[in-house]
PDB file of N, CA and C in Angstrom:
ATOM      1  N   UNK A   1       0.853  -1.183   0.000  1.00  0.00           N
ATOM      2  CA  UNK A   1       0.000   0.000   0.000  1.00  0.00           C
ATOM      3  C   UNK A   1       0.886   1.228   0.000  1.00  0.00           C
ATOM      4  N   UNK A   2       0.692   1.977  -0.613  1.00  0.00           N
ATOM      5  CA  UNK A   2       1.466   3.622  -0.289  1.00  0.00           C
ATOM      6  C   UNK A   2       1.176   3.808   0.536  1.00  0.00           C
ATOM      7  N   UNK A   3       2.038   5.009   0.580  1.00  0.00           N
ATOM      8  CA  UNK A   3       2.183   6.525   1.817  1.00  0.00           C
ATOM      9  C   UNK A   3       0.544   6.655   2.411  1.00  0.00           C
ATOM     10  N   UNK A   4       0.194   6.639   3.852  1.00  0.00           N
ATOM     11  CA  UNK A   4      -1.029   6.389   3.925  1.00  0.00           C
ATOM     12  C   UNK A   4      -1.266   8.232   3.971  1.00  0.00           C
ATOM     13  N   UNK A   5      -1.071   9.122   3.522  1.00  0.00           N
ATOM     14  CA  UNK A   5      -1.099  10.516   3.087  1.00  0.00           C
ATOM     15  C   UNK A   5      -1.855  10.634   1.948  1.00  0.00           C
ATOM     16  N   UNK A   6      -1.938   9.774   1.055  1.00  0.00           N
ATOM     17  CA  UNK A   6      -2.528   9.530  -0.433  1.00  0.00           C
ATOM     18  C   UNK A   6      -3.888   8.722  -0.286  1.00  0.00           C
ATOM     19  N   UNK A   7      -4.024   8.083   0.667  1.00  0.00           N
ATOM     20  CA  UNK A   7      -5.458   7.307   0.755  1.00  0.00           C
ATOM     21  C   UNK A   7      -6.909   8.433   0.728  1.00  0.00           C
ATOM     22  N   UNK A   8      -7.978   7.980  -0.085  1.00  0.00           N
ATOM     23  CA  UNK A   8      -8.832   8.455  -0.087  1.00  0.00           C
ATOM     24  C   UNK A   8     -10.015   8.030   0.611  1.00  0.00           C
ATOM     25  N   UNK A   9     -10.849   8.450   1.813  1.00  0.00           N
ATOM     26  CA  UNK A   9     -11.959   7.412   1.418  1.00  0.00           C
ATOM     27  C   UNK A   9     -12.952   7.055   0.386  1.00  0.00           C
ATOM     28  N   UNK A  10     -13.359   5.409  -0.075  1.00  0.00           N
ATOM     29  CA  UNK A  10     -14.079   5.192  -0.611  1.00  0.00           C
ATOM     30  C   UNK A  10     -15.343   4.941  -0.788  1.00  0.00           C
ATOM     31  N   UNK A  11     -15.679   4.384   0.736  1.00  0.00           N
ATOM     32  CA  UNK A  11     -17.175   4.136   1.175  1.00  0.00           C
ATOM     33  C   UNK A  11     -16.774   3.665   3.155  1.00  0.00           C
ATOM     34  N   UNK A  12     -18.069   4.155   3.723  1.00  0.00           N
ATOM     35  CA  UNK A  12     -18.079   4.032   4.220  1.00  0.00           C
ATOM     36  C   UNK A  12     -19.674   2.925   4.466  1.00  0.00           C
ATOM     37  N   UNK A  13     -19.515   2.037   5.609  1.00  0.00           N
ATOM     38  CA  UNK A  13     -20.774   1.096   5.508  1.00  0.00           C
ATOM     39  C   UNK A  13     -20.554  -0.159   6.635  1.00  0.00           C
ATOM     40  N   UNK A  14     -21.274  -1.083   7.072  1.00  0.00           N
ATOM     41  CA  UNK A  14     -20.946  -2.007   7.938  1.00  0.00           C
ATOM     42  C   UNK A  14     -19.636  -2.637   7.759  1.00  0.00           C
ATOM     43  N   UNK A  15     -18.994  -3.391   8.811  1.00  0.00           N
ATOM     44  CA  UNK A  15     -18.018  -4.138   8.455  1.00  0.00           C
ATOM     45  C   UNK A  15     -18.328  -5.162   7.462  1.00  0.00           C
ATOM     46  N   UNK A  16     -19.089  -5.725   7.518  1.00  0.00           N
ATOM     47  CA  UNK A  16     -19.105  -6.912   6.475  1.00  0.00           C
ATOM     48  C   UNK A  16     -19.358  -6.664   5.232  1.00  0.00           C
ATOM     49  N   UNK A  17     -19.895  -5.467   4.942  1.00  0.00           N
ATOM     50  CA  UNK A  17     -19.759  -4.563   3.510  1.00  0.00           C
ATOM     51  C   UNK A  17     -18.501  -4.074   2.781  1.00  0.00           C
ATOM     52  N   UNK A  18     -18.106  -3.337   4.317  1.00  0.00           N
ATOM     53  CA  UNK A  18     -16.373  -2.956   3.841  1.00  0.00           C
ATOM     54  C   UNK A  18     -15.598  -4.261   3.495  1.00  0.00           C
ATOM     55  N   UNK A  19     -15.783  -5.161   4.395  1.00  0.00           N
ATOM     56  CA  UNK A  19     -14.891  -6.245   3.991  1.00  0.00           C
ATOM     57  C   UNK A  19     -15.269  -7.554   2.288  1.00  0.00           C
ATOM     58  N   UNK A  20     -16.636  -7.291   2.250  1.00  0.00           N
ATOM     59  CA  UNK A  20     -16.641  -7.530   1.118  1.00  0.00           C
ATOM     60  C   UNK A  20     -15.999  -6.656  -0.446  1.00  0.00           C
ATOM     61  N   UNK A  21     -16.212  -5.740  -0.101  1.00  0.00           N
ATOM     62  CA  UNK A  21     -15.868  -4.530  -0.754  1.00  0.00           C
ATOM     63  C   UNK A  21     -14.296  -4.498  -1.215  1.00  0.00           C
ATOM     64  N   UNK A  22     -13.470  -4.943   0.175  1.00  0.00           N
ATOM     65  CA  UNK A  22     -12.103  -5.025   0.023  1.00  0.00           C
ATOM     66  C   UNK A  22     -11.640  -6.158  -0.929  1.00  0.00           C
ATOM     67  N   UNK A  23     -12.646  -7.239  -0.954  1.00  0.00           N
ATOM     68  CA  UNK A  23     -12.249  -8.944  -1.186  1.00  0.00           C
ATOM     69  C   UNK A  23     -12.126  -8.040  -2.709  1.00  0.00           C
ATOM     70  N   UNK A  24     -13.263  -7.838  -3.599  1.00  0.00           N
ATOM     71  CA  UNK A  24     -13.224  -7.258  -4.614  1.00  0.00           C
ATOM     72  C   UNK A  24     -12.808  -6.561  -5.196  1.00  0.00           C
ATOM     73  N   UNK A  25     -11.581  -5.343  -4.274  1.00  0.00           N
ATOM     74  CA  UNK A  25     -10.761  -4.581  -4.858  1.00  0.00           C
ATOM     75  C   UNK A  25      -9.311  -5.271  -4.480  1.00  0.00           C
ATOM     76  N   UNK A  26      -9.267  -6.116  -3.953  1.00  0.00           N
ATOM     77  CA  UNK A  26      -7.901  -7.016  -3.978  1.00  0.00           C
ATOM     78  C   UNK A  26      -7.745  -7.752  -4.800  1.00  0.00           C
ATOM     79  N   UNK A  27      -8.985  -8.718  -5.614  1.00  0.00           N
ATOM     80  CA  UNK A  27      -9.322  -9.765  -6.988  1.00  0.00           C
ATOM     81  C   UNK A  27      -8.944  -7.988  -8.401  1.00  0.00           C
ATOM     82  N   UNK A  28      -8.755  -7.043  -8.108  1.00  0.00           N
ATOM     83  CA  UNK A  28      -9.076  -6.152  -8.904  1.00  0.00           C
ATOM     84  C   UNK A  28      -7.262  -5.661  -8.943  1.00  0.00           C
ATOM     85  N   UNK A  29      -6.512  -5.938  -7.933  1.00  0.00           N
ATOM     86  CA  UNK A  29      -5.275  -5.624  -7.893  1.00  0.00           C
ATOM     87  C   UNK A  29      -5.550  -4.043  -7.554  1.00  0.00           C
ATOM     88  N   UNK A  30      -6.392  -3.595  -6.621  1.00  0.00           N
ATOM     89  CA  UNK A  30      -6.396  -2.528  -5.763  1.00  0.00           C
ATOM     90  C   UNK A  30      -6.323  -2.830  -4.746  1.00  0.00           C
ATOM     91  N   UNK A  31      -5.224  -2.247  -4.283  1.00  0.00           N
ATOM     92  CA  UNK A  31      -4.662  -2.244  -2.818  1.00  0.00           C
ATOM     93  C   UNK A  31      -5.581  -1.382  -1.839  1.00  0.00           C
ATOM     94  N   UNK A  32      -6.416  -1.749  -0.586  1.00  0.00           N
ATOM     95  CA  UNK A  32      -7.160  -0.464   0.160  1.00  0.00           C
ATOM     96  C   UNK A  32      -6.650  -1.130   1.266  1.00  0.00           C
ATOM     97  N   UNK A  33      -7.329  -0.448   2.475  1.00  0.00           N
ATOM     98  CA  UNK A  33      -7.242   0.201   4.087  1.00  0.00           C
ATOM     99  C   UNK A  33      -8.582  -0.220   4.183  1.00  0.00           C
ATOM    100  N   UNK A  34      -8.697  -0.824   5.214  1.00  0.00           N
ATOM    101  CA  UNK A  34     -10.210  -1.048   5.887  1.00  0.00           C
ATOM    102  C   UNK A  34      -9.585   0.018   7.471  1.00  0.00           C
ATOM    103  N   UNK A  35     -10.545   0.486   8.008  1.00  0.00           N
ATOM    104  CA  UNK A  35     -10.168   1.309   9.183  1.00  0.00           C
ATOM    105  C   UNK A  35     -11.292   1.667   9.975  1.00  0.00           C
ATOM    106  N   UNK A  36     -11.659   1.309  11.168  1.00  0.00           N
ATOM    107  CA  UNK A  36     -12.791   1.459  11.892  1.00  0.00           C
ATOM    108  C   UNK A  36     -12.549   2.119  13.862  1.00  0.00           C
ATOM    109  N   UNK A  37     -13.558   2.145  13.900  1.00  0.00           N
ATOM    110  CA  UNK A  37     -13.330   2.716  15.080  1.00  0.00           C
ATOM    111  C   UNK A  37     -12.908   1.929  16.582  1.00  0.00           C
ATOM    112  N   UNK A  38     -13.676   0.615  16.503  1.00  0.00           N
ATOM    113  CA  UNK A  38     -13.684  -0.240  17.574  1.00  0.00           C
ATOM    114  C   UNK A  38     -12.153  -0.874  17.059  1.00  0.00           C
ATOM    115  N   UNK A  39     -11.446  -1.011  16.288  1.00  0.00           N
ATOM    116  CA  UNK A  39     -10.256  -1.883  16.020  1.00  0.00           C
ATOM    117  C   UNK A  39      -9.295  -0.342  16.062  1.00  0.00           C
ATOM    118  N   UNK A  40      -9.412   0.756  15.807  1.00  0.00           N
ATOM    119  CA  UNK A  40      -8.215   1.349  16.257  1.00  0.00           C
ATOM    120  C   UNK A  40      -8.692   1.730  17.708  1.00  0.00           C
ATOM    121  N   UNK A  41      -9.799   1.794  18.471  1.00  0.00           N
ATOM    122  CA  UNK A  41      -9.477   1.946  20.095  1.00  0.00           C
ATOM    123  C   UNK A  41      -8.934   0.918  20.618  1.00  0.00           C
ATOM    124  N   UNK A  42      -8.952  -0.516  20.268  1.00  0.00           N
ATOM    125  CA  UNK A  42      -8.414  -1.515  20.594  1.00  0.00           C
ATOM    126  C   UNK A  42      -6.603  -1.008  20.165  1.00  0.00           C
ATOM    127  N   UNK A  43      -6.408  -0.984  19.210  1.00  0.00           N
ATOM    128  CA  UNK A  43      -4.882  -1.187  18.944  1.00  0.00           C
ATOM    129  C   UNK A  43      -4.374   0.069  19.670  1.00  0.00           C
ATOM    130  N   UNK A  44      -5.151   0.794  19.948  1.00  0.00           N
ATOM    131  CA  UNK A  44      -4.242   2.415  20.845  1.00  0.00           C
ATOM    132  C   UNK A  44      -4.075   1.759  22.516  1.00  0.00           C
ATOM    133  N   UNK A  45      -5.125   0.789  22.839  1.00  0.00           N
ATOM    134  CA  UNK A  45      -4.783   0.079  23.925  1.00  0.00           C
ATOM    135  C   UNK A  45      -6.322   0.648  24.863  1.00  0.00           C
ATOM    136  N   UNK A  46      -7.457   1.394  24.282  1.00  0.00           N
ATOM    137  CA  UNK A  46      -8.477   1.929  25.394  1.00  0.00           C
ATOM    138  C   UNK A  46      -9.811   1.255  24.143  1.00  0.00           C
ATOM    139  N   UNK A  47     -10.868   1.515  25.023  1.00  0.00           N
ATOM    140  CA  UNK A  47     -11.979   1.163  23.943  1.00  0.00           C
ATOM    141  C   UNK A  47     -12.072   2.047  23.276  1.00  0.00           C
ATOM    142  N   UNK A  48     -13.207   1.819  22.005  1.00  0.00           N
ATOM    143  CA  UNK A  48     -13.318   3.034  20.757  1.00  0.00           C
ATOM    144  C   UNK A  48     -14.144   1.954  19.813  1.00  0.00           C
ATOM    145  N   UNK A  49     -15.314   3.608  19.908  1.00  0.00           N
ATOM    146  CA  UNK A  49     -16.289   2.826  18.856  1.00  0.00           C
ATOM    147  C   UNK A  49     -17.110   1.550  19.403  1.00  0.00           C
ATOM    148  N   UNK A  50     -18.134   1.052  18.666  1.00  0.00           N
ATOM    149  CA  UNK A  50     -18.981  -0.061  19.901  1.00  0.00           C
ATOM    150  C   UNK A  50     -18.868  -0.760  18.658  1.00  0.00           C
ATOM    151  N   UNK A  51     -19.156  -2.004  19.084  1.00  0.00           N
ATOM    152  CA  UNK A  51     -19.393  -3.448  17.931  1.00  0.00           C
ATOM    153  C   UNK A  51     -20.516  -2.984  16.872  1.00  0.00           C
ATOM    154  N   UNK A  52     -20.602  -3.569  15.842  1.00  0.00           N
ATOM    155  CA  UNK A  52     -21.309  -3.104  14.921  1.00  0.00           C
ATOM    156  C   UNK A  52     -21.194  -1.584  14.220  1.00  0.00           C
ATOM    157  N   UNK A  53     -20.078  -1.135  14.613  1.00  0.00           N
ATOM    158  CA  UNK A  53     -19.852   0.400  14.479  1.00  0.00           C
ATOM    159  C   UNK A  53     -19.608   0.586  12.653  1.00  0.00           C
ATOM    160  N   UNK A  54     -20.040   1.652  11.996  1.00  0.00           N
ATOM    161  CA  UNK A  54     -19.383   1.640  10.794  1.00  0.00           C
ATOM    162  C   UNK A  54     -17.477   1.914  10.252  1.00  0.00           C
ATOM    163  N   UNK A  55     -17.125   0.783   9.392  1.00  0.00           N
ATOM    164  CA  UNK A  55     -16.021   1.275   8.774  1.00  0.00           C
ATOM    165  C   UNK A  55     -15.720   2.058   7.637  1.00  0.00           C
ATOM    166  N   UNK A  56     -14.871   2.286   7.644  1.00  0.00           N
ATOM    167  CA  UNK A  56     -14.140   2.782   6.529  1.00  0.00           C
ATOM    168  C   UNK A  56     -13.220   2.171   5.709  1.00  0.00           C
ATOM    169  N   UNK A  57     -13.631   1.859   4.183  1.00  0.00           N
ATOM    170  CA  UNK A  57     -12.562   1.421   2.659  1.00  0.00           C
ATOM    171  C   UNK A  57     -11.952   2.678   2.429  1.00  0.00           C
ATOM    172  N   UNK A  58     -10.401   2.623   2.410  1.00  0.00           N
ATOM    173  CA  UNK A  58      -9.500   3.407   2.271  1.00  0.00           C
ATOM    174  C   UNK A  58      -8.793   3.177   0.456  1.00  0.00           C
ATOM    175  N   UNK A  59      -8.939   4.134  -0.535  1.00  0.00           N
ATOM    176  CA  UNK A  59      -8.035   3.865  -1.244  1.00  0.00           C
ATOM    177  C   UNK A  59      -6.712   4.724  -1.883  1.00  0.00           C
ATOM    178  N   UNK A  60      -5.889   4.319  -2.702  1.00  0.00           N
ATOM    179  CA  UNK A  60      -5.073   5.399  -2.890  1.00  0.00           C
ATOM    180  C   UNK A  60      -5.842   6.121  -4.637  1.00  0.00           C
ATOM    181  N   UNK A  61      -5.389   7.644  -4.090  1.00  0.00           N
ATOM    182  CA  UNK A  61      -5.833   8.510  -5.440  1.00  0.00           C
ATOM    183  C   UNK A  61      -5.587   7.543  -6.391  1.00  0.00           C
ATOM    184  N   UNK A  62      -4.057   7.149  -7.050  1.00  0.00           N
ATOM    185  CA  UNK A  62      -4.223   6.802  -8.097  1.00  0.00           C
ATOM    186  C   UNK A  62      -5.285   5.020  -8.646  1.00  0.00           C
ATOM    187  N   UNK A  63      -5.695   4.560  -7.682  1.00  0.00           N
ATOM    188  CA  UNK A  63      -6.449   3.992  -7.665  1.00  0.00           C
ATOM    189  C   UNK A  63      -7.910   4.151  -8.144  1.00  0.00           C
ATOM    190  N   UNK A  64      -8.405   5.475  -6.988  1.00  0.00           N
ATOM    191  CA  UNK A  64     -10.104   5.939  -6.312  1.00  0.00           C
ATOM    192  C   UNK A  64     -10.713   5.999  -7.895  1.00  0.00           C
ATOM    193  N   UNK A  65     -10.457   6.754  -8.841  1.00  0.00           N
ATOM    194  CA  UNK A  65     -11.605   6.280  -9.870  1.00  0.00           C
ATOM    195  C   UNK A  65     -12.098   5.066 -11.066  1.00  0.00           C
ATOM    196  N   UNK A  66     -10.841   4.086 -10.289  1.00  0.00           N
ATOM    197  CA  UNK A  66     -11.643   2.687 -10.974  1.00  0.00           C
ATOM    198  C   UNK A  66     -12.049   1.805  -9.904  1.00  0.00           C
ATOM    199  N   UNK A  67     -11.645   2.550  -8.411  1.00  0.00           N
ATOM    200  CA  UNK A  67     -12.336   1.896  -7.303  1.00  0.00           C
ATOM    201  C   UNK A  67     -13.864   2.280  -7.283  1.00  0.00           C
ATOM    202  N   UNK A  68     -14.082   3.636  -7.788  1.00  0.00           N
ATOM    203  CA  UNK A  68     -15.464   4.071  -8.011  1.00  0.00           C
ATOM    204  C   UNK A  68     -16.229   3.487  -8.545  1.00  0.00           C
ATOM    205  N   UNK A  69     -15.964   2.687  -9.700  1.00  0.00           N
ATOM    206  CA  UNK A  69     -16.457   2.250 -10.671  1.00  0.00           C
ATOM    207  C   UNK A  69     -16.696   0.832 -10.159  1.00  0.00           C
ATOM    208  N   UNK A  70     -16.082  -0.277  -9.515  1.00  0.00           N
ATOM    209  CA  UNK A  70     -16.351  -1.453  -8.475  1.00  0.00           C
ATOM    210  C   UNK A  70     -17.299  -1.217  -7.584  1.00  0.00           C
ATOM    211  N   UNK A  71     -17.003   0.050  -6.781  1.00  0.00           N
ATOM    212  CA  UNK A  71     -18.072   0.622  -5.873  1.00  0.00           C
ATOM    213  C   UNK A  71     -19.255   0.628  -6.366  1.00  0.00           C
ATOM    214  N   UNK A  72     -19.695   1.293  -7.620  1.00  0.00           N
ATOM    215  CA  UNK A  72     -20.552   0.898  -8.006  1.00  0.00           C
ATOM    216  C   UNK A  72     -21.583  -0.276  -8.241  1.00  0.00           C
ATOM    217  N   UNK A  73     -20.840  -0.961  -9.093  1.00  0.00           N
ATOM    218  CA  UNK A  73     -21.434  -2.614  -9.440  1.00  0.00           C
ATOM    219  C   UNK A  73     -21.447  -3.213  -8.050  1.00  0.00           C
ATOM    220  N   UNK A  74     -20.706  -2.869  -6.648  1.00  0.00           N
ATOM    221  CA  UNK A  74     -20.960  -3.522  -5.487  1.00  0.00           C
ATOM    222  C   UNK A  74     -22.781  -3.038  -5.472  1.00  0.00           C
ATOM    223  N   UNK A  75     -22.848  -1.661  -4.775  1.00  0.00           N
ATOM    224  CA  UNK A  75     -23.772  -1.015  -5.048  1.00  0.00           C
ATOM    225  C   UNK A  75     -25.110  -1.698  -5.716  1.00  0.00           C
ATOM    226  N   UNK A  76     -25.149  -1.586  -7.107  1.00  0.00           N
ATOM    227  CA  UNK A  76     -25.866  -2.516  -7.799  1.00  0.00           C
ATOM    228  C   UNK A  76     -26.615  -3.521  -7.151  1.00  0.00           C
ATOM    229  N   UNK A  77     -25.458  -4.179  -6.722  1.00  0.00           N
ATOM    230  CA  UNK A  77     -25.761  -5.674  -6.540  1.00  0.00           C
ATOM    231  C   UNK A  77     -26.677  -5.923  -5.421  1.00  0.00           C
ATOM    232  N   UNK A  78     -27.200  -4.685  -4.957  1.00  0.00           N
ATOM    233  CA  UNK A  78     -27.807  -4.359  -3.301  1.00  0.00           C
ATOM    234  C   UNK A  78     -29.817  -4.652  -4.514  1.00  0.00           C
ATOM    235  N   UNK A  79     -29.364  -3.827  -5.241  1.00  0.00           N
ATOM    236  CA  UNK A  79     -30.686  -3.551  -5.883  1.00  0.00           C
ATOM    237  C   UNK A  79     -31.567  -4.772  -6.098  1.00  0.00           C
ATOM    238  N   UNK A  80     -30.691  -5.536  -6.523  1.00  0.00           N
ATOM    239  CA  UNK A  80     -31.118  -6.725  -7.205  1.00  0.00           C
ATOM    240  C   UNK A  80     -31.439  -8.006  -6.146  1.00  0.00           C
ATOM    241  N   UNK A  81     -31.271  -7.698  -4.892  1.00  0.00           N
ATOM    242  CA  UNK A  81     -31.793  -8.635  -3.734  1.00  0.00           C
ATOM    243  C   UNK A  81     -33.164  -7.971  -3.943  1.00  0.00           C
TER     244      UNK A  81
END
């Protein structure tokens, strides 16, 4: 992953969204950041954020507008349930 200075966010949404989200931009050879609240109060060492809390898909600029375009067809795919 680059310089985390260059990351954009991409969507924000449940964990199991973000993490689907990620599976699909890694099969895509886009590198992202998942980043949430309850897992960085944990790693600073205090609580943060409650279970079920929303995350954040991190990507880099030169990435974000064909991550947009995945984002999308994720998106989509909501419709069609």
């Amino acid at each position: 992953m680059t310089d985390q200075g260059d990351l954009i966010r991409l969507y924000t949404g449940s964990e199991i969204d973000v993490s689907v989200l990620k599976e699909i931009l890694d099969d895509n050879q886009m590198p992202s950041l998942i980043k949430n609240e309850m897992d960085s109060g944990k790693a600073a060492g205090f609580g943060g954020g409650y279970a079920g809390s929303e995350a954040h898909i991190l990507v880099s600029e030169n990435d974000y507008e064909n991550a947009k375009v995945l984002l999308g067809e994720f998106l989509k795919s909501f419709e069609k349930e």
